[in-house]
N, C-alpha and C. Protein backbone atom coordinates (compact mmCIF):
# COMPACT_ATOMS: atom_id res chain seq x y z
N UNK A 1 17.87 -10.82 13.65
CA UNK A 1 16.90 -9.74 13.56
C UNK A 1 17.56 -8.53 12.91
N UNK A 2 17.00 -7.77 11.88
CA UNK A 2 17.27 -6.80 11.10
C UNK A 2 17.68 -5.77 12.80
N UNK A 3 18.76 -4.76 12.07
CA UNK A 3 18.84 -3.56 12.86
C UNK A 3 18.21 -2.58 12.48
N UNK A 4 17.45 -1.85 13.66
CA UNK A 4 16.67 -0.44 13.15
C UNK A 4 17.18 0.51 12.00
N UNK A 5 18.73 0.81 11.99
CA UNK A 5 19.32 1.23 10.96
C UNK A 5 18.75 0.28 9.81
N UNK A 6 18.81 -0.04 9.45
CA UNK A 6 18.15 -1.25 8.25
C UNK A 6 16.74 -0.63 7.76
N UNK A 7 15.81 -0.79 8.66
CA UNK A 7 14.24 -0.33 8.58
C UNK A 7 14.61 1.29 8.13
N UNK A 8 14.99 2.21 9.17
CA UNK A 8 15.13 3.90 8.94
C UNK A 8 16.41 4.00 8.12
N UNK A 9 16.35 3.49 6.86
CA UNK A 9 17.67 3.82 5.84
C UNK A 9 17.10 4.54 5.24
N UNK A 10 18.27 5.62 4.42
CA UNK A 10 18.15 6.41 3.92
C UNK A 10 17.21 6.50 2.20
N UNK A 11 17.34 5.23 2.18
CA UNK A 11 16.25 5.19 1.03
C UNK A 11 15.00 5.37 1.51
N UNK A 12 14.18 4.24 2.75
CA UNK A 12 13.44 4.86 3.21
C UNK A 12 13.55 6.39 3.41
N UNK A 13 13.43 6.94 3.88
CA UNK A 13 13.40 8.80 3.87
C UNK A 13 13.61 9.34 2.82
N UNK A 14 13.87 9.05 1.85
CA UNK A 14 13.58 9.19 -0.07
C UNK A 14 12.28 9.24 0.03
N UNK A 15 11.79 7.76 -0.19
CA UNK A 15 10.37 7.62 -0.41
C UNK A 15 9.79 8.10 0.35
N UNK A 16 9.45 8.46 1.78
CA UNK A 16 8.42 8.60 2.42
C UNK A 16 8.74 10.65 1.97
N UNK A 17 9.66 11.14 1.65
CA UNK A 17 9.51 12.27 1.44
C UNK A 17 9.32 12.99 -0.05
N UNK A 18 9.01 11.59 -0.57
CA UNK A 18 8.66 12.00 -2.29
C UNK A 18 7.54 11.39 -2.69
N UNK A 19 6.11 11.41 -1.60
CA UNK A 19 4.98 11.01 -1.80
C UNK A 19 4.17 12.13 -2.61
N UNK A 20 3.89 10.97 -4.13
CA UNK A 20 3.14 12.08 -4.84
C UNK A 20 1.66 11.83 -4.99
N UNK A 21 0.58 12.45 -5.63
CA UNK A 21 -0.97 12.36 -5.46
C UNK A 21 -0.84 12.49 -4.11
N UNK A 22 -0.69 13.88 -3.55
CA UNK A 22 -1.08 13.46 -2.08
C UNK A 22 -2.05 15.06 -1.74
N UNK A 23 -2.80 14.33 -1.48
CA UNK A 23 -4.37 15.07 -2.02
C UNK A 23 -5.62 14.63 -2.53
N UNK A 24 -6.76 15.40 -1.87
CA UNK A 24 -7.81 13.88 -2.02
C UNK A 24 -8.27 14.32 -3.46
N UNK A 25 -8.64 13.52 -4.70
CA UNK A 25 -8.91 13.73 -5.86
C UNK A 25 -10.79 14.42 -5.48
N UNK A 26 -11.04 15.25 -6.68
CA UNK A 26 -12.53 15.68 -6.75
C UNK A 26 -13.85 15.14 -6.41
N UNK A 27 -13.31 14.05 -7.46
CA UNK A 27 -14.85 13.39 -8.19
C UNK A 27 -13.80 11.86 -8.38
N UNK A 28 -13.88 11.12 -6.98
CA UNK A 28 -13.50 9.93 -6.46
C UNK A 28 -14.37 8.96 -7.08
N UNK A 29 -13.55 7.90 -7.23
CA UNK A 29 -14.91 6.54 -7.52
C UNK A 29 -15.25 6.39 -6.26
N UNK A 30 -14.46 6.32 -5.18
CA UNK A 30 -14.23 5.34 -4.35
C UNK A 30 -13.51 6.07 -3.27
N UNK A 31 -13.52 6.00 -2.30
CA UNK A 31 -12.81 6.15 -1.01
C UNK A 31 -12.92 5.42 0.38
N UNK A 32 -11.48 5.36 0.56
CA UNK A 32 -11.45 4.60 1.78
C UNK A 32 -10.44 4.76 2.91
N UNK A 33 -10.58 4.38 3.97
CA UNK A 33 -9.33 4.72 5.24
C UNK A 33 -9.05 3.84 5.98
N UNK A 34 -7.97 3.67 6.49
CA UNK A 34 -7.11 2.48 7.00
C UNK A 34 -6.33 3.37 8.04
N UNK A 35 -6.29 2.89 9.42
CA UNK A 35 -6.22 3.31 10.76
C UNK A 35 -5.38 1.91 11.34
N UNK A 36 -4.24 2.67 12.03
CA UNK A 36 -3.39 1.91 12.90
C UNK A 36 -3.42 1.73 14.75
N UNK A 37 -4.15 0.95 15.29
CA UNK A 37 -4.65 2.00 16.54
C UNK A 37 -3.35 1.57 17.44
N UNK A 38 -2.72 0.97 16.83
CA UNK A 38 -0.79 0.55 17.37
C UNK A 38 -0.20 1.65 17.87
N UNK A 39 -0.25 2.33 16.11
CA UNK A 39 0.38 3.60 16.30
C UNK A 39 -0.12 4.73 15.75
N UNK A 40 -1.62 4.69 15.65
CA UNK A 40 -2.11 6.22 15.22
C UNK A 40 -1.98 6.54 14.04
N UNK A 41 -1.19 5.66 12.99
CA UNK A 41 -1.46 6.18 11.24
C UNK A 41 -2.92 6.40 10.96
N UNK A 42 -2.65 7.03 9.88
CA UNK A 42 -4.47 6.85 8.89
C UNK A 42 -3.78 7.14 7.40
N UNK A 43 -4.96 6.28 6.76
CA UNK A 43 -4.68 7.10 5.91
C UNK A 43 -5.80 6.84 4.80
N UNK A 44 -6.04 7.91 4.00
CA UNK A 44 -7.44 7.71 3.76
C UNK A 44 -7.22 8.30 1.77
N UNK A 45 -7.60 7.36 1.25
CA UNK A 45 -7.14 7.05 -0.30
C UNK A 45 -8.61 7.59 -1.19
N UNK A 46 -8.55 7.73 -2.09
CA UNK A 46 -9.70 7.89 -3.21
C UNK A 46 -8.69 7.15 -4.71
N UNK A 47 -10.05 6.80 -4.89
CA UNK A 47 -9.39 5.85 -6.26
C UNK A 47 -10.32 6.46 -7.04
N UNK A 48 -9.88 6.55 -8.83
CA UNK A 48 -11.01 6.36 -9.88
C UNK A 48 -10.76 5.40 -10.59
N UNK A 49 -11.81 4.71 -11.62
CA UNK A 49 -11.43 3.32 -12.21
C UNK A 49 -11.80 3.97 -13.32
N UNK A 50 -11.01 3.49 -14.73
CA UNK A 50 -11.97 3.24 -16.25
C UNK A 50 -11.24 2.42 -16.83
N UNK A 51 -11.60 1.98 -17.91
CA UNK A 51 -11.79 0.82 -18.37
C UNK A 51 -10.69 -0.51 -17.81
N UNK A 52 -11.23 -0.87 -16.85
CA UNK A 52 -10.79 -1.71 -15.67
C UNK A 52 -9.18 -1.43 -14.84
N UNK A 53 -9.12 -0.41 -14.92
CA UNK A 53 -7.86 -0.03 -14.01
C UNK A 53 -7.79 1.09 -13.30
N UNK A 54 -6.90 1.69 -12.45
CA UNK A 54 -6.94 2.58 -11.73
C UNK A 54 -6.43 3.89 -12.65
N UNK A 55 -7.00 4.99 -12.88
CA UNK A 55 -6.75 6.18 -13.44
C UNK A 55 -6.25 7.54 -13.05
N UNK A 56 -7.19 7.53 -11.50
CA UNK A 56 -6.70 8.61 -10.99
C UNK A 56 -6.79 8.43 -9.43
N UNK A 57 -5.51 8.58 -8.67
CA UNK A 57 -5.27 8.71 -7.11
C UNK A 57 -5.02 9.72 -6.56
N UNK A 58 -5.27 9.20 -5.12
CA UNK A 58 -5.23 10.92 -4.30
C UNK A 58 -5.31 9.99 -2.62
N UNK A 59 -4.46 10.44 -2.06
CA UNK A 59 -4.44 10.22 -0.63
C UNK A 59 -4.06 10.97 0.62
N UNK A 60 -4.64 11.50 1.83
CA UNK A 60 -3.74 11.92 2.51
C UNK A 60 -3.48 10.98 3.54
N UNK A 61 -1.75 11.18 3.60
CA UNK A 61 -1.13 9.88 4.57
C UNK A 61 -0.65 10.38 5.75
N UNK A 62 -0.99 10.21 7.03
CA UNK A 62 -0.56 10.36 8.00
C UNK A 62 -0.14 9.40 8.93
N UNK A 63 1.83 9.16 8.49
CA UNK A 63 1.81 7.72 9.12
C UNK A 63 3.40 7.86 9.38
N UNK A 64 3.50 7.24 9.82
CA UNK A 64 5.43 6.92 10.13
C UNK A 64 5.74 6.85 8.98
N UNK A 65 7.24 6.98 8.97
CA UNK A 65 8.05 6.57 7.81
C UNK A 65 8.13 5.49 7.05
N UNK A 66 7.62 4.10 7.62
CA UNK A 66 7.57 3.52 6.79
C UNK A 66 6.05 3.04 6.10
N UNK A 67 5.03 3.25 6.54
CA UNK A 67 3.52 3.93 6.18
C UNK A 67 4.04 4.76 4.61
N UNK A 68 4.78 6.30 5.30
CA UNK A 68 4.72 6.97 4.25
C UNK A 68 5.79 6.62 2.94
N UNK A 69 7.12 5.61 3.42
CA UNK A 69 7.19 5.04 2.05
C UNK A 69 6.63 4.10 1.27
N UNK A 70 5.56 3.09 2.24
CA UNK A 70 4.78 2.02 1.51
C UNK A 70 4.00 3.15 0.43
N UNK A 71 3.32 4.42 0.93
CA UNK A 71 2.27 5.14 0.22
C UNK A 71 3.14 5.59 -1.11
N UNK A 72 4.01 6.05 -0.61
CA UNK A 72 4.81 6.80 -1.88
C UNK A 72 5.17 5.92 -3.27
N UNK A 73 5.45 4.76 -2.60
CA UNK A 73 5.45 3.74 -4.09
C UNK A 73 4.62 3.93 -4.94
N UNK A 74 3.14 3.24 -3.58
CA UNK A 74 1.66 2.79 -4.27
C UNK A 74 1.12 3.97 -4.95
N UNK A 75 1.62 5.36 -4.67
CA UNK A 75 0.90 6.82 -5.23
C UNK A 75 1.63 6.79 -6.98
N UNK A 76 2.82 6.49 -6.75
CA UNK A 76 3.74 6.20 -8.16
C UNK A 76 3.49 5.62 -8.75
N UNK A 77 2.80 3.99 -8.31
CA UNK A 77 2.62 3.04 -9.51
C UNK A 77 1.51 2.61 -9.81
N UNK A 78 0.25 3.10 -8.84
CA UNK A 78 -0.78 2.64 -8.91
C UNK A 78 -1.65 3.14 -10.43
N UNK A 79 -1.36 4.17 -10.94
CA UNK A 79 -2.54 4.45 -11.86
C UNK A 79 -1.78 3.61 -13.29
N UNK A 80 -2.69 3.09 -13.87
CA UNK A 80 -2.62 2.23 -14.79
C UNK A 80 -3.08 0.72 -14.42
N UNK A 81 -2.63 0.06 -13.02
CA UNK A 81 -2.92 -0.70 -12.22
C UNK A 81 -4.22 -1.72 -12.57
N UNK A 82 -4.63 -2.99 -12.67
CA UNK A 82 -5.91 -3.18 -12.53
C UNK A 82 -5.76 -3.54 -11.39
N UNK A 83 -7.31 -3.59 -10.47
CA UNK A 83 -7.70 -4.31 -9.07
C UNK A 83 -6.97 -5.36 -9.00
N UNK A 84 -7.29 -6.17 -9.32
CA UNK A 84 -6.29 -7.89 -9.53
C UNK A 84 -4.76 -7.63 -9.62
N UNK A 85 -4.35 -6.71 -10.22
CA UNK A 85 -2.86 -6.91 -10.01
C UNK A 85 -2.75 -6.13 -8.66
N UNK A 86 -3.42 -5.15 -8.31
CA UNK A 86 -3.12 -4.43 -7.02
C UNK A 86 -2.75 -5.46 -5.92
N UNK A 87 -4.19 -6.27 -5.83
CA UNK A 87 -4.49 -6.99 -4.69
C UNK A 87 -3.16 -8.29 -4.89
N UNK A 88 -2.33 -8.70 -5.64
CA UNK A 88 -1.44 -9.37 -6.03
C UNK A 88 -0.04 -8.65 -5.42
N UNK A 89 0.03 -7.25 -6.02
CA UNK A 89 1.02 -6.67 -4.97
C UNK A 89 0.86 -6.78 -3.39
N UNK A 90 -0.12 -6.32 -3.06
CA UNK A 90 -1.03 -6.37 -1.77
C UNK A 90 -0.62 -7.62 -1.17
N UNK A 91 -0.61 -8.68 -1.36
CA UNK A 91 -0.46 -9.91 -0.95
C UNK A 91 0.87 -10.48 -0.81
N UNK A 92 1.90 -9.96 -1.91
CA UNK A 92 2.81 -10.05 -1.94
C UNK A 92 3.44 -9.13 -0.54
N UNK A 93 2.85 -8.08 -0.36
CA UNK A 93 3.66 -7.50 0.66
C UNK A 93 3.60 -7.98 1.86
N UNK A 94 2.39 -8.64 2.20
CA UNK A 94 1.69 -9.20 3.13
C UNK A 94 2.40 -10.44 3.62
N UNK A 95 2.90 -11.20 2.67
CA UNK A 95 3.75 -12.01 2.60
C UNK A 95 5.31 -12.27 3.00
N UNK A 96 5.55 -11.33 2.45
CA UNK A 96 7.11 -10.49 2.72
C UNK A 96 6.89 -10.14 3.84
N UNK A 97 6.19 -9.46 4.66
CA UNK A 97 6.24 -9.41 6.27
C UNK A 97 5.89 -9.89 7.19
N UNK A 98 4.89 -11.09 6.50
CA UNK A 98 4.56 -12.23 7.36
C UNK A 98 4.84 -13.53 7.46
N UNK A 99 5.27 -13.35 6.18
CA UNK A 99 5.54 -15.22 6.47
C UNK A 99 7.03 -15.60 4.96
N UNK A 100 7.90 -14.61 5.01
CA UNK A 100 9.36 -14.21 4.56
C UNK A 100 9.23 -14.70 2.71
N UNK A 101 8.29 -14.05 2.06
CA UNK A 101 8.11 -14.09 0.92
C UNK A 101 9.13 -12.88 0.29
N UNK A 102 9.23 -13.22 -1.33
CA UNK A 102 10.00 -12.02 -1.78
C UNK A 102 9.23 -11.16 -1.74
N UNK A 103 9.81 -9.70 -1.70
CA UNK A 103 9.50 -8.64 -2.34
C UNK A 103 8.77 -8.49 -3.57
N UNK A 104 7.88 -7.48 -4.09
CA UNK A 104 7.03 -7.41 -5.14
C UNK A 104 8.46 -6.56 -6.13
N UNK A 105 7.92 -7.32 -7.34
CA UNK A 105 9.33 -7.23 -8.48
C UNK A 105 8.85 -6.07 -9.75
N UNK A 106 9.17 -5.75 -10.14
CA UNK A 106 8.75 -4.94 -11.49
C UNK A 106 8.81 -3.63 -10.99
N UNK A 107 8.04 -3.18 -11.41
CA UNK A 107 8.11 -1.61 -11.23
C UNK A 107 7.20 -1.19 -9.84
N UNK A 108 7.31 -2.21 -8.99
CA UNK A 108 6.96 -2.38 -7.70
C UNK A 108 8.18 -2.50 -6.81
N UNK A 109 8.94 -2.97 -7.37
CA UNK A 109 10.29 -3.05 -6.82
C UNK A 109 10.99 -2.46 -5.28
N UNK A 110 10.76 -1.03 -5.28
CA UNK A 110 10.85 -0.04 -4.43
C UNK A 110 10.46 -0.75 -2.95
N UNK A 111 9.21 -1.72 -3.40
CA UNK A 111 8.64 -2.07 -2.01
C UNK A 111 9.70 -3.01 -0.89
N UNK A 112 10.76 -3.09 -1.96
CA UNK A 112 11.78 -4.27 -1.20
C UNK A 112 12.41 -3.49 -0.09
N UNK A 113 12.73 -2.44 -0.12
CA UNK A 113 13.22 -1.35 0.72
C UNK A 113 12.63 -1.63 2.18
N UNK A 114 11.31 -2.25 2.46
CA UNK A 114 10.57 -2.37 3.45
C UNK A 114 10.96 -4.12 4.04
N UNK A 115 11.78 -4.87 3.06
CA UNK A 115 11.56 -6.33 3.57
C UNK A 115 12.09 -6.48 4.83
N UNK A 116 13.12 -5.47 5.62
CA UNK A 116 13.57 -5.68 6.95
C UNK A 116 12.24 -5.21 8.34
N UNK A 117 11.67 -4.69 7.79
CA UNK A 117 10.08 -4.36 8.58
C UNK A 117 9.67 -5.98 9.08
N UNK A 118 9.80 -7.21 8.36
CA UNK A 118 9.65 -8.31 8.97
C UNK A 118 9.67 -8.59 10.21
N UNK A 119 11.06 -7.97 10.81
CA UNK A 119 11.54 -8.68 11.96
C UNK A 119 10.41 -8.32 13.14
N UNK A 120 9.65 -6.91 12.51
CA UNK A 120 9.13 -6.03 13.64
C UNK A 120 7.83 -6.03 13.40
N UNK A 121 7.06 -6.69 13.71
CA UNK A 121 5.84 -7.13 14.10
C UNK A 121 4.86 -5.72 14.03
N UNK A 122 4.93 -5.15 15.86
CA UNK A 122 4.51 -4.10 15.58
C UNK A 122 4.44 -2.74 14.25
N UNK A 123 5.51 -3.35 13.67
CA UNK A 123 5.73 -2.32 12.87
C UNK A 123 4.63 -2.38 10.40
N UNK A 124 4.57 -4.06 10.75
CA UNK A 124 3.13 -4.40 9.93
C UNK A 124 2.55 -3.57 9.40
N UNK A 125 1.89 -3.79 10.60
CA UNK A 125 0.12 -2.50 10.00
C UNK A 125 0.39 -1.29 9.58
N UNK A 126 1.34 -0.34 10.42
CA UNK A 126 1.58 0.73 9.42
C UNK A 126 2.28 0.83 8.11
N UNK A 127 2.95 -0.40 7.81
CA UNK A 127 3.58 -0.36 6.53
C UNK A 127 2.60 -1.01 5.46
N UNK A 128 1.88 -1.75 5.95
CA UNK A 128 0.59 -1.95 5.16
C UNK A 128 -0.83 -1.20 4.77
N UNK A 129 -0.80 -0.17 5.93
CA UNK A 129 -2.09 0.81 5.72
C UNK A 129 -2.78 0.86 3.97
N UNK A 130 -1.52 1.43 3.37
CA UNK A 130 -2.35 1.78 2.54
C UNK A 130 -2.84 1.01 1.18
N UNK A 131 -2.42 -0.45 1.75
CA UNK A 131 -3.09 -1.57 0.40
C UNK A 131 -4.24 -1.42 1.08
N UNK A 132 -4.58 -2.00 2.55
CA UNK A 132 -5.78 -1.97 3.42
C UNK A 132 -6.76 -0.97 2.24
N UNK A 133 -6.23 0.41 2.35
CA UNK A 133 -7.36 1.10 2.29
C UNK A 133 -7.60 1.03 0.81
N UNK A 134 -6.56 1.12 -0.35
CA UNK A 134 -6.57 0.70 -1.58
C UNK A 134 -7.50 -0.49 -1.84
N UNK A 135 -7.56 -1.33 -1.32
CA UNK A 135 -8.42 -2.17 -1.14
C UNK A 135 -9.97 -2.39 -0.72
N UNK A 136 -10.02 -1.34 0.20
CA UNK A 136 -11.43 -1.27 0.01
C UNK A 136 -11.59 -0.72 -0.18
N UNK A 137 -11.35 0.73 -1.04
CA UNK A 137 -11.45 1.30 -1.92
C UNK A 137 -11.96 0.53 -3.53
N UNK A 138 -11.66 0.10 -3.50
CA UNK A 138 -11.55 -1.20 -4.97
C UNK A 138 -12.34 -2.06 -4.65
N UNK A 139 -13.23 -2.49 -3.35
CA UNK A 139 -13.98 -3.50 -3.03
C UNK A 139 -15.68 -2.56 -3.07
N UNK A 140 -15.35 -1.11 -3.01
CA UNK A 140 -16.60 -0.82 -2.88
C UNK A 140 -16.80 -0.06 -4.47
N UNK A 141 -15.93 -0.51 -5.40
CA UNK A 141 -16.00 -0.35 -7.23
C UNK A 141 -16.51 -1.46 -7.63
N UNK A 142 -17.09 -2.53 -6.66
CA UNK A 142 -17.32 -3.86 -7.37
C UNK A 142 -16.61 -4.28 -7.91
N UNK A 143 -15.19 -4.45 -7.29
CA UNK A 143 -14.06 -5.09 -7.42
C UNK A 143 -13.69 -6.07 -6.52
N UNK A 144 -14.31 -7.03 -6.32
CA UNK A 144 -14.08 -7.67 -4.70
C UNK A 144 -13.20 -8.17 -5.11
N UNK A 145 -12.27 -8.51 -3.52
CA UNK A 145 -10.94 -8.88 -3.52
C UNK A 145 -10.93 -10.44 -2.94
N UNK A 146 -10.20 -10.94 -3.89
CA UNK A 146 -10.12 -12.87 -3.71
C UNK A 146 -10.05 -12.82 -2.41
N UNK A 147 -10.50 -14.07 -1.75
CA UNK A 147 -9.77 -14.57 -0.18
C UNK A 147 -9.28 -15.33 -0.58
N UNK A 148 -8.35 -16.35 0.37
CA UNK A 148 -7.86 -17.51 0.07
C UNK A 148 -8.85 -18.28 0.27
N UNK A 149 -8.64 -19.26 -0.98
CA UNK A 149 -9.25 -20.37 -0.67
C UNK A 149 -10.72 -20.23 -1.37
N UNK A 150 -11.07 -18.82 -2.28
CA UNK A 150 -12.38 -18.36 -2.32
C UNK A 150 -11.90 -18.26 -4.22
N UNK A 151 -12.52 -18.62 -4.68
CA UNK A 151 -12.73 -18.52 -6.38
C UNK A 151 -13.46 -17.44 -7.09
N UNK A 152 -12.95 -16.53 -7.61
CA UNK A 152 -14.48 -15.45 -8.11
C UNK A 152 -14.63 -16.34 -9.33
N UNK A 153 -15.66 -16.07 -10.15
CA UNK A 153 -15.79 -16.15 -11.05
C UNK A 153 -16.19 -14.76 -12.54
């Protein structure tokens, strides 16, 4: 089992203290919020879309440290983004803490910082909040998000 030192490293506390777009945008496509009732995060996102990708973000995050470095990535890399690759990161992370997948690679990278969060169960949902809400954020753009096992066309 990872040691807590591991999870609260100092990179973590980089990211969670260099969260940028953090602020709810104007004139939102989309907004959405993702609630931890574990441990009391929220956090509540606005997305805009044009010509099929994400353009402009804005969130306020109220979450533990590792909440606020999952956000700080997703605030960095998300605009340019399409839905489909989001929900691909999204899954990937999901993965990595549930069932010992790699880390998301590219200029997602950062998210590896979180792969010792595995060991700690409770500790999941807040490091995931804010695909949750990214996500339905993007589901209510008429962007629905694959299930497994489910085909869009």
């Amino acid at each position: 089992m990872a040691d807590l030192d591991e999870i609260y490293n100092s990179r973590i506390l980089e990211l969670a203290g260099a969260i940028s777009r953090n602020g709810r945008l104007a004139k939102p496509g989309a907004t959405a919020s993702a609630h931890s009732k574990l441990c009391g995060s929220t956090i509540d996102v606005d997305v805009a879309l044009k010509d099929g990708r994400v353009s402009d973000y804005g969130a306020t995050v109220k979450a533990c440290l590792l909440g606020q470095a999952a956000a700080s990535v997703v605030a960095r890399e998300i605009v340019g983004t399409s839905p489909q690759d989001f929900h691909t990161i999204a899954e990937q992370m999901r993965a990595m803490l549930k069932a010992g997948g790699p880390p998301p690679a590219g200029r997602w990278a950062d998210l590896g910082v979180l792969e010792p969060v595995r060991h700690y169960k409770a500790r999941h949902a807040s490091t995931l909040l804010v695909f949750d809400a990214v996500e339905k954020a993007l589901e209510s753009l008429n962007h629905p998000i694959p299930q497994p096992g489910v085909h869009l066309s």
